[in-house]
Protein backbone atom coordinates (compact mmCIF):
# COMPACT_ATOMS: atom_id res chain seq x y z
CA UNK A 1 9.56 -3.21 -14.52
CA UNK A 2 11.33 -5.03 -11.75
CA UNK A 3 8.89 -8.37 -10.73
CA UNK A 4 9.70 -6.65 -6.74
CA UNK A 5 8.21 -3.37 -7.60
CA UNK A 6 5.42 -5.54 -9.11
CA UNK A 7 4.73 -7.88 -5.86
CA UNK A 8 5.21 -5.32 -3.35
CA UNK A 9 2.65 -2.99 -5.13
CA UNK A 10 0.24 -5.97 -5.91
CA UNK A 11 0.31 -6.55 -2.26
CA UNK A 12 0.02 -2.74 -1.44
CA UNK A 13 -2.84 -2.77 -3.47
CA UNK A 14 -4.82 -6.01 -2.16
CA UNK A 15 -4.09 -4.89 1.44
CA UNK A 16 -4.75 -1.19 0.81
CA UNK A 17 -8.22 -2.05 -0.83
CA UNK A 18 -9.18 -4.42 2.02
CA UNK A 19 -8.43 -1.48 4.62
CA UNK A 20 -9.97 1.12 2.91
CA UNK A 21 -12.93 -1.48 2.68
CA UNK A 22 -12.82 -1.80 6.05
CA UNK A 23 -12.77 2.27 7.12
CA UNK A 24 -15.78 3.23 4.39
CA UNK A 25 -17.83 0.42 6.66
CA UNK A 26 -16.83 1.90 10.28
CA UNK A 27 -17.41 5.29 8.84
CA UNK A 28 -20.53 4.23 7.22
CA UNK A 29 -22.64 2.42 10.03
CA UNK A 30 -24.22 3.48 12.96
CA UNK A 31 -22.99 2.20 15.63
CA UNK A 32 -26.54 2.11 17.71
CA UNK A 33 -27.98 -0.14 14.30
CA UNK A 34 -26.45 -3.57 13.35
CA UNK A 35 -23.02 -3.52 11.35
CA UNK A 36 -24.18 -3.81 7.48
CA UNK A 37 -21.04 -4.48 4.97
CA UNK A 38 -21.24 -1.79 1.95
CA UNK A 39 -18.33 -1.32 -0.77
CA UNK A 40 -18.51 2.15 -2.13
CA UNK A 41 -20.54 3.56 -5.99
CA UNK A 42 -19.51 5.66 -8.33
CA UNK A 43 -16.95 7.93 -8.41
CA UNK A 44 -16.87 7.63 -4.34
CA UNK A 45 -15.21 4.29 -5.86
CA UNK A 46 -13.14 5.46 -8.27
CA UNK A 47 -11.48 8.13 -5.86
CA UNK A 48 -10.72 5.20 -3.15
CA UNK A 49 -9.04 2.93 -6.03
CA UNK A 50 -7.35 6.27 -7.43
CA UNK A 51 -5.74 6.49 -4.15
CA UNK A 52 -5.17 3.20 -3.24
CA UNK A 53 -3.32 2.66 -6.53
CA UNK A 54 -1.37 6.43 -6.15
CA UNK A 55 -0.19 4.87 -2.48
CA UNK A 56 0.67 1.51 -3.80
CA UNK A 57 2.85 3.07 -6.61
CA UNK A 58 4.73 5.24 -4.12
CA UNK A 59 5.36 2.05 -1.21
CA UNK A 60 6.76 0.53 -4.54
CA UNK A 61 8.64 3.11 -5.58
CA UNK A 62 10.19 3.94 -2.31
CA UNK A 63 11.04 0.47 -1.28
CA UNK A 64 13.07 0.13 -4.49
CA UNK A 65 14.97 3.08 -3.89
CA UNK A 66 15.55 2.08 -0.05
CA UNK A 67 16.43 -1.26 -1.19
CA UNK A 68 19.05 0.07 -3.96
CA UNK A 69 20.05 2.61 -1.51
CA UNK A 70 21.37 -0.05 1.02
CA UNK A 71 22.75 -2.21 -1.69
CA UNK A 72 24.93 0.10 -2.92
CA UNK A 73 26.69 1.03 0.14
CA UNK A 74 30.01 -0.31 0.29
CA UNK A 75 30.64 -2.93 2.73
CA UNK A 76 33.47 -2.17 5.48
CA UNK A 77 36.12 -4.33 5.65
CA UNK A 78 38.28 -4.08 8.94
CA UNK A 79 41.57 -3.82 8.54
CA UNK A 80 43.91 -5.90 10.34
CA UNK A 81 47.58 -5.15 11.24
């Protein structure tokens, strides 16, 4: 596996874990009752990571075929008379 496919999803997967953290907690507390920091049980936990690591894979994936896209493009040379 190419070590950019690697990073990018390592960091897709840090990030996308801290912002899911984040949205389970505004969805979670009250906002009349002090804000109280909760990480999801279970299998509510398991379906957040499932989908963390499903949209990490595809960032990944895509930005390696961007990036190969726009490598592979021949570069224009002007021609000069």
């Amino acid at each position: 596996m190419n070590k950019k496919v690697l990073i990018i999803t390592g960091a897709g997967l840090a990030i996308g874990f801290v912002e899911a953290l984040i949205y389970y907690n505004l969805g979670k507390n009250d906002p009349a009752k002090d804000f109280k920091f909760q990480i999801p049980r279970g299998a509510e936990l398991l379906k957040t990571t499932g989908i963390i690591i499903a949209t990490s894979l595809a960032t990944a994936a895509l930005s390696n075929v961007l990036e190969s896209a726009i490598a592979e493009q021949p570069q224009l040379i002007p021609i000069t008379t």
